[in-house]
N, C-alpha and C. Protein backbone atom coordinates (compact mmCIF):
# COMPACT_ATOMS: atom_id res chain seq x y z
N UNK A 1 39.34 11.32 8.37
CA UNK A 1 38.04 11.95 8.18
C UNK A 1 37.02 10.95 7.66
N UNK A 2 37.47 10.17 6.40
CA UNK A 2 36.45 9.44 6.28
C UNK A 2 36.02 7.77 7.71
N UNK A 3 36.77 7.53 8.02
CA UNK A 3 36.43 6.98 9.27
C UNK A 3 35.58 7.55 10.35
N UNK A 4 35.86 9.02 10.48
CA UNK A 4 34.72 9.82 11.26
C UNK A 4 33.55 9.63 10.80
N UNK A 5 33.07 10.02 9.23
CA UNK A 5 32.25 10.17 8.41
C UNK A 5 31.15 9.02 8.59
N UNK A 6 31.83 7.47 8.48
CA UNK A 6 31.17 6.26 8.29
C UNK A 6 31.14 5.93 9.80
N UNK A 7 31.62 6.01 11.05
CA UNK A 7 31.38 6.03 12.32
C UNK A 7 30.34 6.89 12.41
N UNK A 8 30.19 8.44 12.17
CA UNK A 8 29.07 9.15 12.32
C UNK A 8 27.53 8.67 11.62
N UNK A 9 27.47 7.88 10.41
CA UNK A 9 26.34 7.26 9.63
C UNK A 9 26.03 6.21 10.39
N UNK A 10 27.15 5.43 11.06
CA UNK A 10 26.52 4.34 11.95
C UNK A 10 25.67 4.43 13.08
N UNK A 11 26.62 5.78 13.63
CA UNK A 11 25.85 5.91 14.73
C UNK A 11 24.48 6.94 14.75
N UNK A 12 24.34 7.78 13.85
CA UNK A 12 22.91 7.77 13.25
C UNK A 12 21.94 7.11 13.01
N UNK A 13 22.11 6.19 12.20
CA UNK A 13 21.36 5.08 11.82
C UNK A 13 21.14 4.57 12.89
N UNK A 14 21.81 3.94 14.12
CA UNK A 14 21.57 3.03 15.47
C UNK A 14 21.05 3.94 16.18
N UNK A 15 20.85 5.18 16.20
CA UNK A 15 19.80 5.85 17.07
C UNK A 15 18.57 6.16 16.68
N UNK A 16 18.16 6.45 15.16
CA UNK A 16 17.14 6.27 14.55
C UNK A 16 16.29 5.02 14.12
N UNK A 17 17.01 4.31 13.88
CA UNK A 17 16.70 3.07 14.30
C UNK A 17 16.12 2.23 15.92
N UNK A 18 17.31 2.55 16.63
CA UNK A 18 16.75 2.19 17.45
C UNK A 18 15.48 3.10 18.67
N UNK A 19 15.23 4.26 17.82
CA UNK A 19 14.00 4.87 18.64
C UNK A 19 12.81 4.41 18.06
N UNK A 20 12.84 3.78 16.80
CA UNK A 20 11.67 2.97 16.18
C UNK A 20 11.69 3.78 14.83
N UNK A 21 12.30 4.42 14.55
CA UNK A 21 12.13 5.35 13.50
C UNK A 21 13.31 4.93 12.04
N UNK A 22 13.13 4.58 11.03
CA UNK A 22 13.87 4.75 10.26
C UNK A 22 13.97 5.11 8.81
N UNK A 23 15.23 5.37 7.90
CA UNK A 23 15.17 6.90 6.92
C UNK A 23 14.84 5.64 5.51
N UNK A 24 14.17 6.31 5.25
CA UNK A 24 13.84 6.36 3.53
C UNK A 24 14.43 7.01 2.90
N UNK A 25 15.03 5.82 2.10
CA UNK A 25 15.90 6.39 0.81
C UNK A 25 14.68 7.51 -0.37
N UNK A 26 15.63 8.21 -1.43
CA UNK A 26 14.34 8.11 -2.43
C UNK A 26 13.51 7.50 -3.09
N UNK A 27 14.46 6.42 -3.01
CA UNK A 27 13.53 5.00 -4.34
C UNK A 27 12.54 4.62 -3.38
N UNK A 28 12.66 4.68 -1.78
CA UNK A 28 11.23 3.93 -1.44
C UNK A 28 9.93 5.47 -1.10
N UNK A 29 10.90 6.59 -1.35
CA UNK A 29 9.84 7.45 -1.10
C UNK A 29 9.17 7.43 -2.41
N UNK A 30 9.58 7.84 -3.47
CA UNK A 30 9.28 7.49 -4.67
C UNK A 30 8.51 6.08 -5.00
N UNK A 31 8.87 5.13 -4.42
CA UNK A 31 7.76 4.13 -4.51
C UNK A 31 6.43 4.26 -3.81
N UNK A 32 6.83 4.92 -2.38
CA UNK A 32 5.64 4.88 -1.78
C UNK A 32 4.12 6.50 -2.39
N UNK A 33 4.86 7.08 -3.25
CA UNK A 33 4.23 8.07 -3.70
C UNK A 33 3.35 7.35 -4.96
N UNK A 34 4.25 6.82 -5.65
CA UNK A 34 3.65 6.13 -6.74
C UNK A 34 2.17 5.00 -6.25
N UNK A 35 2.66 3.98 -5.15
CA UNK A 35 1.28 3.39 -4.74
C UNK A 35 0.36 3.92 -4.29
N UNK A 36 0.81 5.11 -3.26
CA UNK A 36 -0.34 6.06 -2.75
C UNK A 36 -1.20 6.75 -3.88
N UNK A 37 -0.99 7.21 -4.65
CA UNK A 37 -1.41 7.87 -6.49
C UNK A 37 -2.12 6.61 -6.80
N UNK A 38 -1.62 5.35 -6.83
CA UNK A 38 -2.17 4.56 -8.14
C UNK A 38 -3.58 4.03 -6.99
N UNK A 39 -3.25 4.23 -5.95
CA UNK A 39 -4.84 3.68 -4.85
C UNK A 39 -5.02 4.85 -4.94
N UNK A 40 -5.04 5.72 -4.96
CA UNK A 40 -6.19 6.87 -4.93
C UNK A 40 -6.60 7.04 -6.01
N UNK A 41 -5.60 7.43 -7.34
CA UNK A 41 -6.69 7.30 -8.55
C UNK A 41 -7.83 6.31 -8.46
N UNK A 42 -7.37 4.84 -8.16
CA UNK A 42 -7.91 3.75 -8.71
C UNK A 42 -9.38 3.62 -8.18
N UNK A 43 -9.14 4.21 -6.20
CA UNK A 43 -10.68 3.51 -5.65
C UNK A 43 -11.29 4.97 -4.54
N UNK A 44 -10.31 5.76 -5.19
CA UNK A 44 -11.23 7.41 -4.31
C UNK A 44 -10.99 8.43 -5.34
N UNK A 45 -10.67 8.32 -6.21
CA UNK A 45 -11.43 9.48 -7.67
C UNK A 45 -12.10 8.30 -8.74
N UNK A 46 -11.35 7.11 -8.61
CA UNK A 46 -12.54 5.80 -9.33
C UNK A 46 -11.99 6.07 -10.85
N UNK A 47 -11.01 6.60 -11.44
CA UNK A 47 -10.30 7.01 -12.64
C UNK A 47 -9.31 5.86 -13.01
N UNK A 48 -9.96 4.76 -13.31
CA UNK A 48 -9.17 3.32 -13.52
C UNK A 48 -8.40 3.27 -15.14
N UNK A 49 -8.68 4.14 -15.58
CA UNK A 49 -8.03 4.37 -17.23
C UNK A 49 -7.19 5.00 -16.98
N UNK A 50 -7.14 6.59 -16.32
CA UNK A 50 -5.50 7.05 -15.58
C UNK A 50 -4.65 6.68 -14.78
N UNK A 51 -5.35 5.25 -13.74
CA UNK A 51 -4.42 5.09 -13.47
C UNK A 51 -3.96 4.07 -13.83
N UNK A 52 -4.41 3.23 -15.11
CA UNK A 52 -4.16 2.11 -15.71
C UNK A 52 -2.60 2.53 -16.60
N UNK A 53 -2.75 4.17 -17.07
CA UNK A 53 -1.78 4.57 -18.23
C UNK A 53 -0.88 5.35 -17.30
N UNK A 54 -0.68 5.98 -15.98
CA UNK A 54 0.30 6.14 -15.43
C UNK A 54 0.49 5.71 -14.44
N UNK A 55 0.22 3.77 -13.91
CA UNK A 55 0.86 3.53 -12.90
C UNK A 55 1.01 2.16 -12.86
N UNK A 56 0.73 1.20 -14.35
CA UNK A 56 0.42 0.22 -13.92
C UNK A 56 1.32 -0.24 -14.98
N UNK A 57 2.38 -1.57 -14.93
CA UNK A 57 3.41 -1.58 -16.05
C UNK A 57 3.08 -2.81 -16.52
N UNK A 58 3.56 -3.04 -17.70
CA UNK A 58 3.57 -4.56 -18.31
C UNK A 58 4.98 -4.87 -18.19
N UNK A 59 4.17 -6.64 -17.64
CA UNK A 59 3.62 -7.70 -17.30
C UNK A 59 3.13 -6.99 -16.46
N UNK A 60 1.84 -6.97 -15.90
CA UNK A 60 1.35 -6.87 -14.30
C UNK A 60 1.05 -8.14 -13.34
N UNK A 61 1.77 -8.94 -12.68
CA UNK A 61 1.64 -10.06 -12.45
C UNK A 61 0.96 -9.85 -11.21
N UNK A 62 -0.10 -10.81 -11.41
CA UNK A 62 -1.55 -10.30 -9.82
C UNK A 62 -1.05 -12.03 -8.93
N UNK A 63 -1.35 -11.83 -7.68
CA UNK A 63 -1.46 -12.87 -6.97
C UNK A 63 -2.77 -12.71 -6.24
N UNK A 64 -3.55 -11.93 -6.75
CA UNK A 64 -5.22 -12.31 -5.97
C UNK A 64 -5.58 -13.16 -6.40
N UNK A 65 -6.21 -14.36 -5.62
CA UNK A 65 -6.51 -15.70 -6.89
C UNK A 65 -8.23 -15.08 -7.09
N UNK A 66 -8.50 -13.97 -7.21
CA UNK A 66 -9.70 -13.61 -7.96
C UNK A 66 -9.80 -13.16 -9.44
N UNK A 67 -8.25 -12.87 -9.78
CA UNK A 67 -7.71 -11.49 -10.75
C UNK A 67 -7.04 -12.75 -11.48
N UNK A 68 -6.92 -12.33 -12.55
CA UNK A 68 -6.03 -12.96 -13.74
C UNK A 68 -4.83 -11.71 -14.14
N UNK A 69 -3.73 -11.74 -14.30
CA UNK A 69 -2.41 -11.37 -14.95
C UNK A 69 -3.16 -10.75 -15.12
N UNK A 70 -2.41 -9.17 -15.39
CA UNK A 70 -2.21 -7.89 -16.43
C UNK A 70 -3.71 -6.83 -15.47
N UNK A 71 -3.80 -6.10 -15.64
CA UNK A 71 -4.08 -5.14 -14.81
C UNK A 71 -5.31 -4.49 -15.86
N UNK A 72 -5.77 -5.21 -16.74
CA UNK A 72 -7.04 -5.21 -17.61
C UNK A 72 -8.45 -5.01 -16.89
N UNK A 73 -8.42 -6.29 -15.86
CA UNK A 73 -9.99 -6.31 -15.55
C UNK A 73 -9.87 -5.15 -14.01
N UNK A 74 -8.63 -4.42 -13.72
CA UNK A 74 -9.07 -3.43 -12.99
C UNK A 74 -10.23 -2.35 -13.33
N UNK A 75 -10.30 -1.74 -14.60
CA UNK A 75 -11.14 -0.88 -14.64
C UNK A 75 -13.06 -1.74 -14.94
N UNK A 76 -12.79 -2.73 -15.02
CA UNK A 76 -14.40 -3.82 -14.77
C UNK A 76 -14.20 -3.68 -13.00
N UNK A 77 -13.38 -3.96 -12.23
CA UNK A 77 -13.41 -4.39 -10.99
C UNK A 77 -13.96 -2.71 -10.61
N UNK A 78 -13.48 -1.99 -11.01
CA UNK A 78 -13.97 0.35 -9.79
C UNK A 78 -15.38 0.01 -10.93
N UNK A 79 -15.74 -0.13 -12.23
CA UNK A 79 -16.86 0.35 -12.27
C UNK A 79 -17.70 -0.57 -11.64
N UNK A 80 -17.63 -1.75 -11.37
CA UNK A 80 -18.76 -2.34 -10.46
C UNK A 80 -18.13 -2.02 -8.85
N UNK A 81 -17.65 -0.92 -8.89
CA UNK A 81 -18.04 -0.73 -7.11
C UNK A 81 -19.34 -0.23 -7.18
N UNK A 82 -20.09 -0.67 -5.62
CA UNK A 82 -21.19 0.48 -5.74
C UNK A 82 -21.08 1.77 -5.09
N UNK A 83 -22.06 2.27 -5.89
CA UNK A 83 -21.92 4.03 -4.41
C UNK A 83 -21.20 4.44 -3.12
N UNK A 84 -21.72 3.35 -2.72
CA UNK A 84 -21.22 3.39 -1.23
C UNK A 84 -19.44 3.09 -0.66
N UNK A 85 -19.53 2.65 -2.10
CA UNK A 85 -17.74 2.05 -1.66
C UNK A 85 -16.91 3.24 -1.30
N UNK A 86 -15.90 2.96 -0.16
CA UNK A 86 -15.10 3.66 0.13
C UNK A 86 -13.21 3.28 0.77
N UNK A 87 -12.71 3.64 0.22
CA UNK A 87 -11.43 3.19 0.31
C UNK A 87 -10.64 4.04 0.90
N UNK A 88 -10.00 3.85 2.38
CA UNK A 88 -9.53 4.89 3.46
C UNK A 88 -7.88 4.22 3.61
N UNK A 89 -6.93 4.68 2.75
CA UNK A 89 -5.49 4.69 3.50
C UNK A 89 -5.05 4.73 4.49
N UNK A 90 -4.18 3.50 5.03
CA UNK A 90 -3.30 3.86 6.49
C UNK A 90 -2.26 4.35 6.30
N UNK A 91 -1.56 3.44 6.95
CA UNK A 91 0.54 3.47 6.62
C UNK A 91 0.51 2.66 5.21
N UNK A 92 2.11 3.06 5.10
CA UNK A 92 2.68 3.01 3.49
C UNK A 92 4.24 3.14 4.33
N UNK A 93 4.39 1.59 3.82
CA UNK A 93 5.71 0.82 4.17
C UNK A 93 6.71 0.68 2.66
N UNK A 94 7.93 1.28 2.64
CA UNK A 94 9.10 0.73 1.56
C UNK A 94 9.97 0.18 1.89
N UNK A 95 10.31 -1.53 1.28
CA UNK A 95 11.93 -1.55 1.33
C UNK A 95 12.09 -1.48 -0.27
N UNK A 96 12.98 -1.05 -1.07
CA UNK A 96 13.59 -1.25 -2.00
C UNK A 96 12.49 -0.99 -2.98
N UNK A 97 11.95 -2.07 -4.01
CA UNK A 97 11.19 -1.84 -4.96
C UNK A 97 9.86 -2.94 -4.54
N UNK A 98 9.15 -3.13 -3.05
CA UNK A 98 8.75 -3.85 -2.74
C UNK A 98 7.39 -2.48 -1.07
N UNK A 99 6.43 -2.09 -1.77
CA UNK A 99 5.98 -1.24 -1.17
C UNK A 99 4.39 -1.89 -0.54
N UNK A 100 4.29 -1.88 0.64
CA UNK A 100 2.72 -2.17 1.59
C UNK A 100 1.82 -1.05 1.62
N UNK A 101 0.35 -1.56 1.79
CA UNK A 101 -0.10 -0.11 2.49
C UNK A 101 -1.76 -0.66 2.85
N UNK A 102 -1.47 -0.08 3.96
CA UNK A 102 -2.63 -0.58 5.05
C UNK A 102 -3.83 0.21 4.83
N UNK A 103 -5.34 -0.27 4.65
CA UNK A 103 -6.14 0.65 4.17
C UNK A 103 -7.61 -0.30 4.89
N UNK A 104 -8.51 0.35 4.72
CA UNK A 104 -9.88 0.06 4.96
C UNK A 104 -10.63 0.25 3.65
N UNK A 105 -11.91 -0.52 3.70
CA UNK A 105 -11.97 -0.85 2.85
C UNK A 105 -13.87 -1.15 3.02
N UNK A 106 -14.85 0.01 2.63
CA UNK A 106 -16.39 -0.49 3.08
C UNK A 106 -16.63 -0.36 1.84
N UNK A 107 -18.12 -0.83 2.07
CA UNK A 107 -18.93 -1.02 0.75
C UNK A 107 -19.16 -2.13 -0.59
N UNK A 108 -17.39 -2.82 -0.04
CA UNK A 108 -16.95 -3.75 -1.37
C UNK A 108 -18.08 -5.20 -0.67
N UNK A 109 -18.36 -4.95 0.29
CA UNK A 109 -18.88 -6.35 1.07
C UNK A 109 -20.49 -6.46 1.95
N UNK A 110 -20.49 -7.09 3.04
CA UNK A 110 -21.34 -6.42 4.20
C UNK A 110 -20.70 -5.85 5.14
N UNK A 111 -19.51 -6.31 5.39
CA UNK A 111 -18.60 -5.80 6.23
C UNK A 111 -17.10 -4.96 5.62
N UNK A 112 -16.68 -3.98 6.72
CA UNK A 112 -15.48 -3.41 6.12
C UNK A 112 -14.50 -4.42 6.26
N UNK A 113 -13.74 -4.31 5.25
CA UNK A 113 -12.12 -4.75 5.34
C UNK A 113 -11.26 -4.29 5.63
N UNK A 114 -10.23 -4.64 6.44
CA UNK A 114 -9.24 -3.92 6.65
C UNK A 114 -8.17 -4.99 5.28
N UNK A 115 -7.03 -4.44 4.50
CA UNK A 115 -6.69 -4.66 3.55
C UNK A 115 -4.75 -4.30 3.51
N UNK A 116 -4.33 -5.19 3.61
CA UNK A 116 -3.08 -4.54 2.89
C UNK A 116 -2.67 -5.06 1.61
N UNK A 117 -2.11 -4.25 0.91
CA UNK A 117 -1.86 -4.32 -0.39
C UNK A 117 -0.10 -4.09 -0.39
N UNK A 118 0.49 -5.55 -1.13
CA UNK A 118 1.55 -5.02 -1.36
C UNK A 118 2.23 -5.23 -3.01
N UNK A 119 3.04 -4.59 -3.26
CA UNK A 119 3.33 -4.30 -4.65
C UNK A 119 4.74 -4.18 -4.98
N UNK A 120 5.47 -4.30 -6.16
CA UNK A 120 6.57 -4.32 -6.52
C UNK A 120 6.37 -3.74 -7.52
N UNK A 121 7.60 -2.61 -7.66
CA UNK A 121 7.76 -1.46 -8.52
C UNK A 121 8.86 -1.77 -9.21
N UNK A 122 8.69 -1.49 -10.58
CA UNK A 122 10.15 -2.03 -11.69
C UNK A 122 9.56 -0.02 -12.49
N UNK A 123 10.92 0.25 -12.58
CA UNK A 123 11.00 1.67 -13.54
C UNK A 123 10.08 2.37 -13.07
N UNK A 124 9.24 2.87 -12.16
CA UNK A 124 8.85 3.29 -11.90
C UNK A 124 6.99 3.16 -12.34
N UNK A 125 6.84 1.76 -12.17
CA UNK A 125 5.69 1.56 -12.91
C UNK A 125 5.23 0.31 -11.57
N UNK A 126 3.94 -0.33 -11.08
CA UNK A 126 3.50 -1.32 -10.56
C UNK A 126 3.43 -3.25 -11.20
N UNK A 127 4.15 -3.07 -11.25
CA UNK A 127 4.37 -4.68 -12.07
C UNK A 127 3.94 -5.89 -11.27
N UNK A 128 4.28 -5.57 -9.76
CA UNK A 128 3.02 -7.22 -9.25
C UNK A 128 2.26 -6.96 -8.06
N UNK A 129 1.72 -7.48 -7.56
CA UNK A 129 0.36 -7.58 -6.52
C UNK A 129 -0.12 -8.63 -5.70
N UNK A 130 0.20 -9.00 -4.55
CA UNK A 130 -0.82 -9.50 -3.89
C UNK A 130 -1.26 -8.58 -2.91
N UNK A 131 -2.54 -9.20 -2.05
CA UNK A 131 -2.72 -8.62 -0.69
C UNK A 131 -3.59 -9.81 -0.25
N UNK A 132 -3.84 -8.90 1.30
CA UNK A 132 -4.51 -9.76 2.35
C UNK A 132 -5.48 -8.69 3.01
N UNK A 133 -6.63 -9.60 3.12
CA UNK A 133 -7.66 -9.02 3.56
C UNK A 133 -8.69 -10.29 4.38
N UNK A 134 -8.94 -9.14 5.39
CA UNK A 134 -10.11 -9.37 6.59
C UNK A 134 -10.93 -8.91 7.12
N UNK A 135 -12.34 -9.31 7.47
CA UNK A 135 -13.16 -8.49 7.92
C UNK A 135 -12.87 -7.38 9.44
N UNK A 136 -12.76 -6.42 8.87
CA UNK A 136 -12.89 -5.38 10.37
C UNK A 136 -13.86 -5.54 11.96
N UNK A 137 -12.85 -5.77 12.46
CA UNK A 137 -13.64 -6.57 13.61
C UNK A 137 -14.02 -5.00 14.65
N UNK A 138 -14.65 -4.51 15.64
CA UNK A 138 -14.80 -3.37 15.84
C UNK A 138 -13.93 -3.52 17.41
N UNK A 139 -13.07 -2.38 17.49
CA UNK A 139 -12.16 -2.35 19.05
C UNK A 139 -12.75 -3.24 20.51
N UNK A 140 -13.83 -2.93 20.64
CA UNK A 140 -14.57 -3.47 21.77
C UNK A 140 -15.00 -4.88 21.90
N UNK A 141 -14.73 -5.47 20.60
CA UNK A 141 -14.92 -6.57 20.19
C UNK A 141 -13.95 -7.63 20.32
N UNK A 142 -12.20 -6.84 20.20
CA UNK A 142 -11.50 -7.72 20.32
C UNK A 142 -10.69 -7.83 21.53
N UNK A 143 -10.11 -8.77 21.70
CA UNK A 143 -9.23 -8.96 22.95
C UNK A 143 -8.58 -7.99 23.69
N UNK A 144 -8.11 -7.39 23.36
CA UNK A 144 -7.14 -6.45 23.51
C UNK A 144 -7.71 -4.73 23.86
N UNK A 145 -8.87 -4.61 22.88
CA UNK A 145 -9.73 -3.23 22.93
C UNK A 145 -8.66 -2.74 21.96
N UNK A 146 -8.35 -2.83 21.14
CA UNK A 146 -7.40 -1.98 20.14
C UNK A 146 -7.99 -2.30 18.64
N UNK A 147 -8.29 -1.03 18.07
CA UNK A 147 -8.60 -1.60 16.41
C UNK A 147 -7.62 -1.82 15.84
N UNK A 148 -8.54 -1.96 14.83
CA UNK A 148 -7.24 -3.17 13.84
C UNK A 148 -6.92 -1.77 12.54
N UNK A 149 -8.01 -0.60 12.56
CA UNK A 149 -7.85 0.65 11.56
C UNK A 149 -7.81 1.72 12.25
N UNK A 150 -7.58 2.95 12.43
CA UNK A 150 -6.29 2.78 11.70
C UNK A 150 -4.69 2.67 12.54
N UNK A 151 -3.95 2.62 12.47
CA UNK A 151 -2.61 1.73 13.07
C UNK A 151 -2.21 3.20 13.78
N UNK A 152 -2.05 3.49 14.92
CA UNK A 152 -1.82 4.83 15.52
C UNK A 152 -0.73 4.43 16.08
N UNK A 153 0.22 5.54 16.02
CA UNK A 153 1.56 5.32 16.46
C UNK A 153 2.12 6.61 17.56
């Protein structure tokens, strides 16, 4: 039976897998809930003190070379957004304690950004950071005719 059992998980997994699709444990659903919360508090309710005290852990180690360590000058960085800023979520990728998430990004510039942000989760808290960001180029514009926001599947 247990040979059935672990033959049957394999061959699950190789069909879900291989249709393009594959399962999330809890720890990465749970991670990916936690980043989705700490970007929405942070830059679409603009509440950088809540989400400083439930999502952001010490050490916060940043790799934006704009940002210095610790997750301090976040709430200086949302109150100088201006008005207009707006921060639009894509996909939200987990492996393990290591979570992405693809977003747009107007107002912070002249042009929108398209943005991913990725992060590493210890206890259930955000402990490091880099991302990558580029100006949003518009579908008709690029090679292909495909935008770059949002990622349609």
């Amino acid at each position: 039976m247990k040979s059935f059992l672990q033959f049957a998980s394999v061959a699950v997994a190789v069909i879900c897998i291989g249709s393009g699709q594959a399962f999330a444990g809890p720890l990465e659903e749970a991670n990916k809930k936690l980043v989705s919360n700490a970007m929405h508090e942070l830059f679409v309710t603009r509440d950088a003190e809540k989400a400083m005290r439930l999502y952001y852990g010490k050490p916060y180690l940043q790799h934006n070379p704009t940002m210095a360590d610790g997750a301090d000058d976040l709430p200086k960085v949302v109150a100088s957004l201006p008005a207009n800023f707006k921060y639009e979520p894509g996909i939200i990728a987990a492996d393990g304690d290591m979570v992405m998430i693809h977003g747009r990004v107007t107002g912070w510039g002249p042009k929108p950004l398209v943005v991913v942000d990725i992060f590493r989760v210890k206890n259930g808290k955000l402990v490091e950071h880099w991302d990558v960001m580029q100006e949003e180029v518009p579908a008709a514009q690029t090679k292909s005719g495909r935008p770059m926001f949002p990622i349609e599947r």
